[in-house]
PDB file of N, CA and C in Angstrom:
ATOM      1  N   UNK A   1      84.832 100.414 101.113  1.00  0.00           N
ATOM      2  CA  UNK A   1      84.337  99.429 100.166  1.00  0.00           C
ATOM      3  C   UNK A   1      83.979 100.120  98.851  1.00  0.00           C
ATOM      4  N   UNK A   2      83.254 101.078  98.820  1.00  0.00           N
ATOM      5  CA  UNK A   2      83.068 102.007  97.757  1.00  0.00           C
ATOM      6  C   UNK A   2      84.057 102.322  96.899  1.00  0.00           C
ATOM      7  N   UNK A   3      85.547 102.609  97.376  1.00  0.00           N
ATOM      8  CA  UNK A   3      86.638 103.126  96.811  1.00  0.00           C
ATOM      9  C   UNK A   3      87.311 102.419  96.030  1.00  0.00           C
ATOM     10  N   UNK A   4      87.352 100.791  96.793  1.00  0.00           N
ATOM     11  CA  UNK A   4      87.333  99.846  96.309  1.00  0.00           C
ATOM     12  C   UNK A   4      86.511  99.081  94.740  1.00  0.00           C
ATOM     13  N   UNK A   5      85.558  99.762  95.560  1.00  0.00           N
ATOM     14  CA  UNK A   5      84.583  99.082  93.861  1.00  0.00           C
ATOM     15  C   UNK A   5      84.782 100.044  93.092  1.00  0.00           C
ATOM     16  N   UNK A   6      85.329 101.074  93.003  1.00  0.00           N
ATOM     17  CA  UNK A   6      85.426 102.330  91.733  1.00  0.00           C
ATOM     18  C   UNK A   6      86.788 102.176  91.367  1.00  0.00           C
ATOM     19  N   UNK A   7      87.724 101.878  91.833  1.00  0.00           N
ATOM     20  CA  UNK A   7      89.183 101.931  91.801  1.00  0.00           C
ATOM     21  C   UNK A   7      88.956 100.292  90.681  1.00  0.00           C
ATOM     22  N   UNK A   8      88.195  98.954  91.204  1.00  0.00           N
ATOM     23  CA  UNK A   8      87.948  98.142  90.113  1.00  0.00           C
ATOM     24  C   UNK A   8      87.761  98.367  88.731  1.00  0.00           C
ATOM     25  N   UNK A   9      86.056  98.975  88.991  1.00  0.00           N
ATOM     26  CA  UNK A   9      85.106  99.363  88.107  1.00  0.00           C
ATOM     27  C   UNK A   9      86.185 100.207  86.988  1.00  0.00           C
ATOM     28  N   UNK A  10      86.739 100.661  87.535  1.00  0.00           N
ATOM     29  CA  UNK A  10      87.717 101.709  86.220  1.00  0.00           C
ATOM     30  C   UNK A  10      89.201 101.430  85.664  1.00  0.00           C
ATOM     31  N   UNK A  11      89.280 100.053  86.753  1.00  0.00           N
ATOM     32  CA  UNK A  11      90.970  99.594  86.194  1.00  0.00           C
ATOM     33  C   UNK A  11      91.120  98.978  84.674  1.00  0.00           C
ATOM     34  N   UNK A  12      92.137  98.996  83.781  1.00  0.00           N
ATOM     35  CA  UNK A  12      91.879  98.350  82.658  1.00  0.00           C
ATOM     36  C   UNK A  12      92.231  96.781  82.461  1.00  0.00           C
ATOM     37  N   UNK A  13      93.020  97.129  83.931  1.00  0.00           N
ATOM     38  CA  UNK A  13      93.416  95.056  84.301  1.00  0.00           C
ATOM     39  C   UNK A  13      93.811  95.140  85.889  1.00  0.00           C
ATOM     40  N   UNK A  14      93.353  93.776  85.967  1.00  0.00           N
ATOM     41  CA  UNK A  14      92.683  93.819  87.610  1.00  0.00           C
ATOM     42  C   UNK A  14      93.293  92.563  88.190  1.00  0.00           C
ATOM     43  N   UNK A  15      93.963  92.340  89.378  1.00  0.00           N
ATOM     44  CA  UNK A  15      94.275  90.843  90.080  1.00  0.00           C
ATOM     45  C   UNK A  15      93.741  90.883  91.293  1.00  0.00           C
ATOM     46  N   UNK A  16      94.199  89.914  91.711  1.00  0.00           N
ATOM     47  CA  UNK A  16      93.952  89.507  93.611  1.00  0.00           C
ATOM     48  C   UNK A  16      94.983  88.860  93.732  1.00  0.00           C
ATOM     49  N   UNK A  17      95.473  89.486  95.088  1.00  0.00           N
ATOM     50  CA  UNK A  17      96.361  88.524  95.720  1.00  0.00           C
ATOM     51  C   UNK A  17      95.688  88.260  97.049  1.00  0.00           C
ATOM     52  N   UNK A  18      95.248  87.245  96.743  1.00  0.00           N
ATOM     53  CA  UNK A  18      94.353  86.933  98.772  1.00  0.00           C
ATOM     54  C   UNK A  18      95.446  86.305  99.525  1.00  0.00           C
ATOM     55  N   UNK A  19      95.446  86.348 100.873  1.00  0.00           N
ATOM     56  CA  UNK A  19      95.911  85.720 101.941  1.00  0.00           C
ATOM     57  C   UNK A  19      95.292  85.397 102.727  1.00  0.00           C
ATOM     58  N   UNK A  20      94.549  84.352 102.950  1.00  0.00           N
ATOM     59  CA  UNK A  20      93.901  83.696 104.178  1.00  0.00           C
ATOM     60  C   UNK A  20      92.572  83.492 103.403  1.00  0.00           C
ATOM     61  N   UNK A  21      91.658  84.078 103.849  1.00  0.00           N
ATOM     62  CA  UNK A  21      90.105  83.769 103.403  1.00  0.00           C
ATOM     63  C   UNK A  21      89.175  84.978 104.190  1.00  0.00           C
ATOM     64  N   UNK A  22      88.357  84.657 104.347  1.00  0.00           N
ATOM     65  CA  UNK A  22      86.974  85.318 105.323  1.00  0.00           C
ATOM     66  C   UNK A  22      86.640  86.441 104.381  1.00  0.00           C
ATOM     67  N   UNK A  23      86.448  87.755 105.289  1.00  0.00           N
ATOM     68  CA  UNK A  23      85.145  88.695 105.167  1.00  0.00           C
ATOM     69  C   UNK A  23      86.315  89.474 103.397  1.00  0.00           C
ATOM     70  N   UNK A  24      88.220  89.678 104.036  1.00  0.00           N
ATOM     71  CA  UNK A  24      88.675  90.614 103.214  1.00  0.00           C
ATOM     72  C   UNK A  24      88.927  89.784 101.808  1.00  0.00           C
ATOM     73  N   UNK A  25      88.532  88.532 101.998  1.00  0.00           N
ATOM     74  CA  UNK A  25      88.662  87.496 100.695  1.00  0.00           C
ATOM     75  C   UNK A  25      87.726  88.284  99.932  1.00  0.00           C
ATOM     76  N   UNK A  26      85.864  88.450 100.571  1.00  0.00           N
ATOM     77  CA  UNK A  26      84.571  88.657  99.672  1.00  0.00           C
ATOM     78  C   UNK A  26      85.012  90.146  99.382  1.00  0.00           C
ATOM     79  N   UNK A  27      85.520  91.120 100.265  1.00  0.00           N
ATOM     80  CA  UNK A  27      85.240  92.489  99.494  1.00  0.00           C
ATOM     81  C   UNK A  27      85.933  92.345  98.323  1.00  0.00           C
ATOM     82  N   UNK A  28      87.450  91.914  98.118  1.00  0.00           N
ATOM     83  CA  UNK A  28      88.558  92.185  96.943  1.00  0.00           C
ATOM     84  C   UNK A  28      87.537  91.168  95.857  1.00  0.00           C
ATOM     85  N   UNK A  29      87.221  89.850  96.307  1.00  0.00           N
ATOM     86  CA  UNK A  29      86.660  89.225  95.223  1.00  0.00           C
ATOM     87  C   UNK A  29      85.118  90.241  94.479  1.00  0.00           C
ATOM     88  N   UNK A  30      84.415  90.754  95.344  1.00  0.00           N
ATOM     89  CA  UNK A  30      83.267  90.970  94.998  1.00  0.00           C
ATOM     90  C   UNK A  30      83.263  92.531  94.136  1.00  0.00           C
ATOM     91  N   UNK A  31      84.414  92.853  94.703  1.00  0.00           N
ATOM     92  CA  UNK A  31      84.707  94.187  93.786  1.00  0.00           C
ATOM     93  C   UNK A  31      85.611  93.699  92.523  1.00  0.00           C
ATOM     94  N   UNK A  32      85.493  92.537  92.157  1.00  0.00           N
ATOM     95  CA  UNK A  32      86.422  92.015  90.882  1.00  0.00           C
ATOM     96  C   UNK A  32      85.328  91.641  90.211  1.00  0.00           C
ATOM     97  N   UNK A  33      84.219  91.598  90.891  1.00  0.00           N
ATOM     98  CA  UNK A  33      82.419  91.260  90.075  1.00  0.00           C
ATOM     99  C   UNK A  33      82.176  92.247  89.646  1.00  0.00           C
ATOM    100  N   UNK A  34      82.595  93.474  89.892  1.00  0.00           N
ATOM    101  CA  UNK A  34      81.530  94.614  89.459  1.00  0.00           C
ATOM    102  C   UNK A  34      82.362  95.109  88.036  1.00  0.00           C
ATOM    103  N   UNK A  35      83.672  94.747  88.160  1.00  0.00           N
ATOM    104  CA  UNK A  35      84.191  94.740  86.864  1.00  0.00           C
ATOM    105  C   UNK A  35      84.546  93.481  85.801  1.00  0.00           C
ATOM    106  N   UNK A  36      83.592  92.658  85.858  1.00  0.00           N
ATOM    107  CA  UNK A  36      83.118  90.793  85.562  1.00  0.00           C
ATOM    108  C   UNK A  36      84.389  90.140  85.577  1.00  0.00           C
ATOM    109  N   UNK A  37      84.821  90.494  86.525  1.00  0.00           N
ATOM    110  CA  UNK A  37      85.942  89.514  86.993  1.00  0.00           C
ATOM    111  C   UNK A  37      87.364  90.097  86.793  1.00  0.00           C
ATOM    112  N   UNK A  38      88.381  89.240  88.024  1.00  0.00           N
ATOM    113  CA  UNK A  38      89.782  89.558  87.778  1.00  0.00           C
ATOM    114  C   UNK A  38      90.365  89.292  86.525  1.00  0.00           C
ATOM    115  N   UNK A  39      91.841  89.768  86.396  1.00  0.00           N
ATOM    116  CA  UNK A  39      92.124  89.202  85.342  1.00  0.00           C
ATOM    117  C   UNK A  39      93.173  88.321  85.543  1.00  0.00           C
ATOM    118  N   UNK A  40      93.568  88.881  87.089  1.00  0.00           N
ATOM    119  CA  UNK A  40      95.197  87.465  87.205  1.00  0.00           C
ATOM    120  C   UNK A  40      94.721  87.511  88.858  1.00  0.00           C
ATOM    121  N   UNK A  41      94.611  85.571  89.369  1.00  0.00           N
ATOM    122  CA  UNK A  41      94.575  85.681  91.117  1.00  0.00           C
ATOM    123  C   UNK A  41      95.782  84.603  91.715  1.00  0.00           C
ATOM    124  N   UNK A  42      95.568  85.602  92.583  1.00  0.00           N
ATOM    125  CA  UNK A  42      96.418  84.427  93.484  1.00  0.00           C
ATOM    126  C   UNK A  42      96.158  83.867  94.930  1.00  0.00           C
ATOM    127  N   UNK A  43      95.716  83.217  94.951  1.00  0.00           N
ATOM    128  CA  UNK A  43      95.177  82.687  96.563  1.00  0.00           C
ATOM    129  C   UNK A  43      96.278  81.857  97.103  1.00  0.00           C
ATOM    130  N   UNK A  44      96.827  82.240  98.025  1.00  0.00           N
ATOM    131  CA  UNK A  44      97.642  81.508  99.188  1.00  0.00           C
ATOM    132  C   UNK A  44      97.018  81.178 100.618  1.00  0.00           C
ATOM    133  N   UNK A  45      96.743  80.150 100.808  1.00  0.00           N
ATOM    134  CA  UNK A  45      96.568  79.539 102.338  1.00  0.00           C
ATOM    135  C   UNK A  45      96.421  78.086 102.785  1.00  0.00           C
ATOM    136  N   UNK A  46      96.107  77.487 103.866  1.00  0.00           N
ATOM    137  CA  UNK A  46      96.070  76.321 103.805  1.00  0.00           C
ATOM    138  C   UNK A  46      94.647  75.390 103.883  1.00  0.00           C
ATOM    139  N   UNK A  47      93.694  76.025 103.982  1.00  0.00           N
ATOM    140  CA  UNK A  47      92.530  75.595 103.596  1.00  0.00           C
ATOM    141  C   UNK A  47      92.347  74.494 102.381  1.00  0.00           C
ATOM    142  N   UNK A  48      91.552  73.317 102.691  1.00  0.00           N
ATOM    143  CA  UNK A  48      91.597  72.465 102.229  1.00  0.00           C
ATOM    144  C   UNK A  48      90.106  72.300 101.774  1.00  0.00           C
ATOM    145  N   UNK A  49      89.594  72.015 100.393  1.00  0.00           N
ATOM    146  CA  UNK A  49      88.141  72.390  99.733  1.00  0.00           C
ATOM    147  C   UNK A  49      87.296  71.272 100.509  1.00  0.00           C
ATOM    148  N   UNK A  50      87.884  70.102 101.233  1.00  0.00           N
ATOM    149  CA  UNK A  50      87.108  69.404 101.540  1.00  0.00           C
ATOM    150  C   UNK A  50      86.370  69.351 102.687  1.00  0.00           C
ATOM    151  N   UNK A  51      86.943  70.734 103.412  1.00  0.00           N
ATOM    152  CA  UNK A  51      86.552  71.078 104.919  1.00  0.00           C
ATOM    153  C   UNK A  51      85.152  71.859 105.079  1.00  0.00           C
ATOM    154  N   UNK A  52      84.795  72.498 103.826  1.00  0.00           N
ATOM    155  CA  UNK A  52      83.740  73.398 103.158  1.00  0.00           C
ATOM    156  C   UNK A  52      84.019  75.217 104.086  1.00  0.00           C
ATOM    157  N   UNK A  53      85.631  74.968 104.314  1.00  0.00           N
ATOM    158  CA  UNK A  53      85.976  76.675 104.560  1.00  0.00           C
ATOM    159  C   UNK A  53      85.994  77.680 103.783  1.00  0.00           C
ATOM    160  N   UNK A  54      85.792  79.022 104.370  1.00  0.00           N
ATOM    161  CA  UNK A  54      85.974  79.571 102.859  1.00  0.00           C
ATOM    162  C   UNK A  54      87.331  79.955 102.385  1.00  0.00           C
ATOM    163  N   UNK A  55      88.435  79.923 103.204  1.00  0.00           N
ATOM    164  CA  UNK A  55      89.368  79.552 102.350  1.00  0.00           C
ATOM    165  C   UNK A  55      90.192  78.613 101.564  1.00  0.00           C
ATOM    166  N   UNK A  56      89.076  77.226 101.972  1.00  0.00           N
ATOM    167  CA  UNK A  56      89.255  75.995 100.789  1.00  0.00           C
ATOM    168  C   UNK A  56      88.896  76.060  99.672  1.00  0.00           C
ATOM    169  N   UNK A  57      88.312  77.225  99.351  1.00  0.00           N
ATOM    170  CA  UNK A  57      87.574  77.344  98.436  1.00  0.00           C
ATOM    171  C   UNK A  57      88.737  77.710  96.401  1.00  0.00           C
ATOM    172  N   UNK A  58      88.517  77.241  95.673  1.00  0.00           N
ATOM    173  CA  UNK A  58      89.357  77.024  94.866  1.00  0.00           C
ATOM    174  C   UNK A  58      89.402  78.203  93.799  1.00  0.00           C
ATOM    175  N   UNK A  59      90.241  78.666  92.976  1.00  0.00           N
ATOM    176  CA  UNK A  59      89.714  80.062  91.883  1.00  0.00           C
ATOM    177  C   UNK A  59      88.360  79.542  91.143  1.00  0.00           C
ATOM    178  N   UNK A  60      88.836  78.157  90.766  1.00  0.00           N
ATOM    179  CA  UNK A  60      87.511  77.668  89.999  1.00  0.00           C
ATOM    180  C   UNK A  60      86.387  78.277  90.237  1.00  0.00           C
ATOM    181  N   UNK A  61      85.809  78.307  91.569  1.00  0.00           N
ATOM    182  CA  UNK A  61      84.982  78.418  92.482  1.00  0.00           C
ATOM    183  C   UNK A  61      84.339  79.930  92.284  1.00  0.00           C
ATOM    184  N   UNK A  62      85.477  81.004  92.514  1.00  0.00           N
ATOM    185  CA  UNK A  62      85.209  82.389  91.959  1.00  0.00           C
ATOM    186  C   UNK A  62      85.220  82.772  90.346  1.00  0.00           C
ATOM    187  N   UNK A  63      85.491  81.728  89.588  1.00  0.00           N
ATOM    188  CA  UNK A  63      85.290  81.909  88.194  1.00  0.00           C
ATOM    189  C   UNK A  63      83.679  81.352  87.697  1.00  0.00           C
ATOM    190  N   UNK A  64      83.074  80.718  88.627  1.00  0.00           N
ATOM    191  CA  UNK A  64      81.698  80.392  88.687  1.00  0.00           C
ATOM    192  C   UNK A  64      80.870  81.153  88.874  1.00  0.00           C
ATOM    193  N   UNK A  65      81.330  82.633  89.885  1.00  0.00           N
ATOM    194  CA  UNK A  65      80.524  83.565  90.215  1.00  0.00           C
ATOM    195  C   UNK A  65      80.822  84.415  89.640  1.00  0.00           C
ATOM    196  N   UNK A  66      81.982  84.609  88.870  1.00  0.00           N
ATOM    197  CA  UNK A  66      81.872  86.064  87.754  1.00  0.00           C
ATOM    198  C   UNK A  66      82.889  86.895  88.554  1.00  0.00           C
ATOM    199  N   UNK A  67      83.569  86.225  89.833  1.00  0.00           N
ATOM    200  CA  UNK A  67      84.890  87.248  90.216  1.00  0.00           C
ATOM    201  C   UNK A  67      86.204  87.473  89.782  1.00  0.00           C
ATOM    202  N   UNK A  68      85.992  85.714  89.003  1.00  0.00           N
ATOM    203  CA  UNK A  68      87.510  85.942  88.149  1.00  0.00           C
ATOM    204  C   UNK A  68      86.824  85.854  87.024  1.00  0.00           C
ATOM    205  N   UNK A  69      87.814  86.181  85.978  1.00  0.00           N
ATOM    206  CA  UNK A  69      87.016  85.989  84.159  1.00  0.00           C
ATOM    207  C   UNK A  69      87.128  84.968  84.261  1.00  0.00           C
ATOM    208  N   UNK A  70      86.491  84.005  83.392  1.00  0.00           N
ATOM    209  CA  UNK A  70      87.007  83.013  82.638  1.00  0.00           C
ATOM    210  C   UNK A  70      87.944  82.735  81.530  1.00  0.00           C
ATOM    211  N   UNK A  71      89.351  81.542  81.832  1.00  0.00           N
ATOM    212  CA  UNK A  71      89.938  81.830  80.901  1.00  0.00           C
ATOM    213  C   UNK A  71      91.178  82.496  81.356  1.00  0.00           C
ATOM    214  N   UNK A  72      91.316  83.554  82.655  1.00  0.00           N
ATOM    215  CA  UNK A  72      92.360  84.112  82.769  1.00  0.00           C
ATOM    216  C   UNK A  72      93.150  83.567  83.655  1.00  0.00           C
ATOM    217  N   UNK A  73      94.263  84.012  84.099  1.00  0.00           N
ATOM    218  CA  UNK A  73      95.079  83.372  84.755  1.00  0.00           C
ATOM    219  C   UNK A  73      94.873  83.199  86.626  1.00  0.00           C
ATOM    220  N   UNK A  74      94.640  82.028  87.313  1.00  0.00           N
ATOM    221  CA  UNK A  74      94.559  82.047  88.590  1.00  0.00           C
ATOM    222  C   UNK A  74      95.340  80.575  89.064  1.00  0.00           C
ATOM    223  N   UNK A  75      95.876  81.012  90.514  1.00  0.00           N
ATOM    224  CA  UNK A  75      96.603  79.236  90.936  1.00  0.00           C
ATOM    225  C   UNK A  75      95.929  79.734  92.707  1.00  0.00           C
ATOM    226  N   UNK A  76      96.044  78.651  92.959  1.00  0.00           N
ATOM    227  CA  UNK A  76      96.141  78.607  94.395  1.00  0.00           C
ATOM    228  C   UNK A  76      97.423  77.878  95.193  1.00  0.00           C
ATOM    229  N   UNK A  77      97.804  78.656  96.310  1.00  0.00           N
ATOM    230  CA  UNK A  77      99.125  78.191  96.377  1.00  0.00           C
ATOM    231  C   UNK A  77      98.600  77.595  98.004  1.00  0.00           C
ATOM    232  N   UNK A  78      99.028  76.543  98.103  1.00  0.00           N
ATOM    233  CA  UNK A  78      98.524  75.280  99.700  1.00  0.00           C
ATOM    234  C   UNK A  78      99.890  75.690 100.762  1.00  0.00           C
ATOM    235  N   UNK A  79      99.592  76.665 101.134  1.00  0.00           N
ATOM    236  CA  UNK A  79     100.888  77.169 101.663  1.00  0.00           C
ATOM    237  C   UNK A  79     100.701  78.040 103.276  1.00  0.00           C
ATOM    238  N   UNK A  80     101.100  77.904 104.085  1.00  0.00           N
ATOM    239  CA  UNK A  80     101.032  79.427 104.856  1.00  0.00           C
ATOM    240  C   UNK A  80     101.489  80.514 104.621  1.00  0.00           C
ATOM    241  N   UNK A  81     100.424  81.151 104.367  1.00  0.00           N
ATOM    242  CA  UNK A  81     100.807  82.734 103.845  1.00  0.00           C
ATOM    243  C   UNK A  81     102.151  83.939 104.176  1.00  0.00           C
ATOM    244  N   UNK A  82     102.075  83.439 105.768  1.00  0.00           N
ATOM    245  CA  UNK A  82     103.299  84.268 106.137  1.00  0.00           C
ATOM    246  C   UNK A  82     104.599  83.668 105.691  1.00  0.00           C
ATOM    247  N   UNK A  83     104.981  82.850 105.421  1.00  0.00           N
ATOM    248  CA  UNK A  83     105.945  82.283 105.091  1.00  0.00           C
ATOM    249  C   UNK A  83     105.899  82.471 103.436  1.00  0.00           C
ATOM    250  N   UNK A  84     104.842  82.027 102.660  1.00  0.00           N
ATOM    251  CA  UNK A  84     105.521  81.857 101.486  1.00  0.00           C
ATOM    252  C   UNK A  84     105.285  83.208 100.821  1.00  0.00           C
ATOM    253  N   UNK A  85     104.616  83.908 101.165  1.00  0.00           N
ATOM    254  CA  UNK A  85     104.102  85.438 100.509  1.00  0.00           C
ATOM    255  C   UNK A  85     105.216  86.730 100.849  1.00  0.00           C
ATOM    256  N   UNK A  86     105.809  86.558 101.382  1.00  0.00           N
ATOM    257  CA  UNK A  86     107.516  87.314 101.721  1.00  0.00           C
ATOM    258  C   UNK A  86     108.422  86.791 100.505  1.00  0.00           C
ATOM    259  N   UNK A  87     108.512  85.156 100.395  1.00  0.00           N
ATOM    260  CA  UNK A  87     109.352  84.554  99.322  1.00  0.00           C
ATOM    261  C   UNK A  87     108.593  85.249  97.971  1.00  0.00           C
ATOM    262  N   UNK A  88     107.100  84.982  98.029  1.00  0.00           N
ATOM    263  CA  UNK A  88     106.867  85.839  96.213  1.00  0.00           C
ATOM    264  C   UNK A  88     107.377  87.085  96.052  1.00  0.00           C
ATOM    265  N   UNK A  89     107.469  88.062  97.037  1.00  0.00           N
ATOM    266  CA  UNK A  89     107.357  89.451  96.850  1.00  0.00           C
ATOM    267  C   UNK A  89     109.425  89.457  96.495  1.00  0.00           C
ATOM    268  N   UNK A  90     109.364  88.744  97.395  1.00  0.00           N
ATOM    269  CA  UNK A  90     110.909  89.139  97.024  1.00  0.00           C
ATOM    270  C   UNK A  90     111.698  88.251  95.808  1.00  0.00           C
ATOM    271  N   UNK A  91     111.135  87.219  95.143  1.00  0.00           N
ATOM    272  CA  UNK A  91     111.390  86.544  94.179  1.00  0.00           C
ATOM    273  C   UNK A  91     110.846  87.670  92.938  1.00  0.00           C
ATOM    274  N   UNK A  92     109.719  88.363  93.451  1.00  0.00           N
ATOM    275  CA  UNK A  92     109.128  88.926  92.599  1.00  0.00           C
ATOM    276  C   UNK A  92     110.153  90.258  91.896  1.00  0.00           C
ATOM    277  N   UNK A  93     110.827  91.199  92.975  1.00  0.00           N
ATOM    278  CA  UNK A  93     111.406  92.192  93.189  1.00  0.00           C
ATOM    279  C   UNK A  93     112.889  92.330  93.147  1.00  0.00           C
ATOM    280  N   UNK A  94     113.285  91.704  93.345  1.00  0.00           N
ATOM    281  CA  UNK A  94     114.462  91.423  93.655  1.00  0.00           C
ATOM    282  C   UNK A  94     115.560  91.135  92.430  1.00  0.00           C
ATOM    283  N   UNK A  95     116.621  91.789  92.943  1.00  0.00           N
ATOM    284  CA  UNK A  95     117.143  92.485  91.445  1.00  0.00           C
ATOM    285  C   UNK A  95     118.831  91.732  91.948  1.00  0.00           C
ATOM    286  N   UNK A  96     119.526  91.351  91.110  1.00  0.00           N
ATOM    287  CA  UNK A  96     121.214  91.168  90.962  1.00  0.00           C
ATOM    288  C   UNK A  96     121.970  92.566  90.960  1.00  0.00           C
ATOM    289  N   UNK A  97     123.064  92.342  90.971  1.00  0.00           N
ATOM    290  CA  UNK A  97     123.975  93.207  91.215  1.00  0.00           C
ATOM    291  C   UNK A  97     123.577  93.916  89.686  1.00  0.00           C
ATOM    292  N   UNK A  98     123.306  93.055  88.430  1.00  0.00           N
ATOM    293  CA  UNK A  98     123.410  94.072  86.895  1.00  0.00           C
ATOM    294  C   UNK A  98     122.281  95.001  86.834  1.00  0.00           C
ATOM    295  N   UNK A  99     121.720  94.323  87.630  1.00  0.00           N
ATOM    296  CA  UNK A  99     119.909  95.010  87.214  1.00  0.00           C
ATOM    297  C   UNK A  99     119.096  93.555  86.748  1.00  0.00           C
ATOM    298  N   UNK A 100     119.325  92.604  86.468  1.00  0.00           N
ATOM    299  CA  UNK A 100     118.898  91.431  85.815  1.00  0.00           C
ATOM    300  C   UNK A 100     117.624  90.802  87.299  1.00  0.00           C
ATOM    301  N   UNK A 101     116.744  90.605  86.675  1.00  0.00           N
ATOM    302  CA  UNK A 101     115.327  90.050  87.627  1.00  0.00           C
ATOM    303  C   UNK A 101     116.104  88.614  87.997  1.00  0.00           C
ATOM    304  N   UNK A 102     115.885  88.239  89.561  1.00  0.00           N
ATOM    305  CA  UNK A 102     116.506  87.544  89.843  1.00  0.00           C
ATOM    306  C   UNK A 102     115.475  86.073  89.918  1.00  0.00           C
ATOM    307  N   UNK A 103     115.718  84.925  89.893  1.00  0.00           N
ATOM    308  CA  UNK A 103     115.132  84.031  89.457  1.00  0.00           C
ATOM    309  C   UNK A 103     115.961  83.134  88.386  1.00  0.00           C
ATOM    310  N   UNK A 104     115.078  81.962  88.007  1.00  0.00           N
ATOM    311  CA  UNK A 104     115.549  81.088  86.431  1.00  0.00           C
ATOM    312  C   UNK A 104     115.137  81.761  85.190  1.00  0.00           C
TER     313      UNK A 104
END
């Protein structure tokens, strides 16, 4: 946890990519407090805000407590993680035959 909050504390730009919720949601978020917030998040899961889980819980929600900035970029994606978090990485990565980033 320590390594964590210093590896924050000293980055010059900072995200989250959460998957699911619970205990590894609060360390990544709470070490994005000690440097007043992320600067880009992404929450994927299927938690729904009206259930009062903590992975219903919305970016809004961590931009209230100072884990994300305000202002910067966050979405939440209503998705199961294992499934759609393979599709980002490789939408993300993933290259054509020229070298050209693959996507629209």
């Amino acid at each position: 946890i320590r390594s964590l909050n210093a590896l924050a504390m000293t980055a010059k730009k900072a995200g989250m990519i959460i998957l699911g919720g619970g205990v590894c949601k609060h360390q990544v978020a709470n070490a994005m407090l000690m440097r007043n917030g992320a600067d880009y998040s992404v929450y994927i899961n299927t938690g729904q805000e009206f259930d009062g889980s903590d992975s219903g819980a919305r970016p809004d929600e961590a931009v209230s407590w100072g884990k994300i900035r305000a202002g910067s970029e966050s979405v939440k994606v209503y998705a199961d993680a294992t499934l759609v978090f393979p599709l980002l990485v490789a939408a993300t990565f993933a290259r054509d035959r020229e070298g050209q980033k693959a996507g629209p």
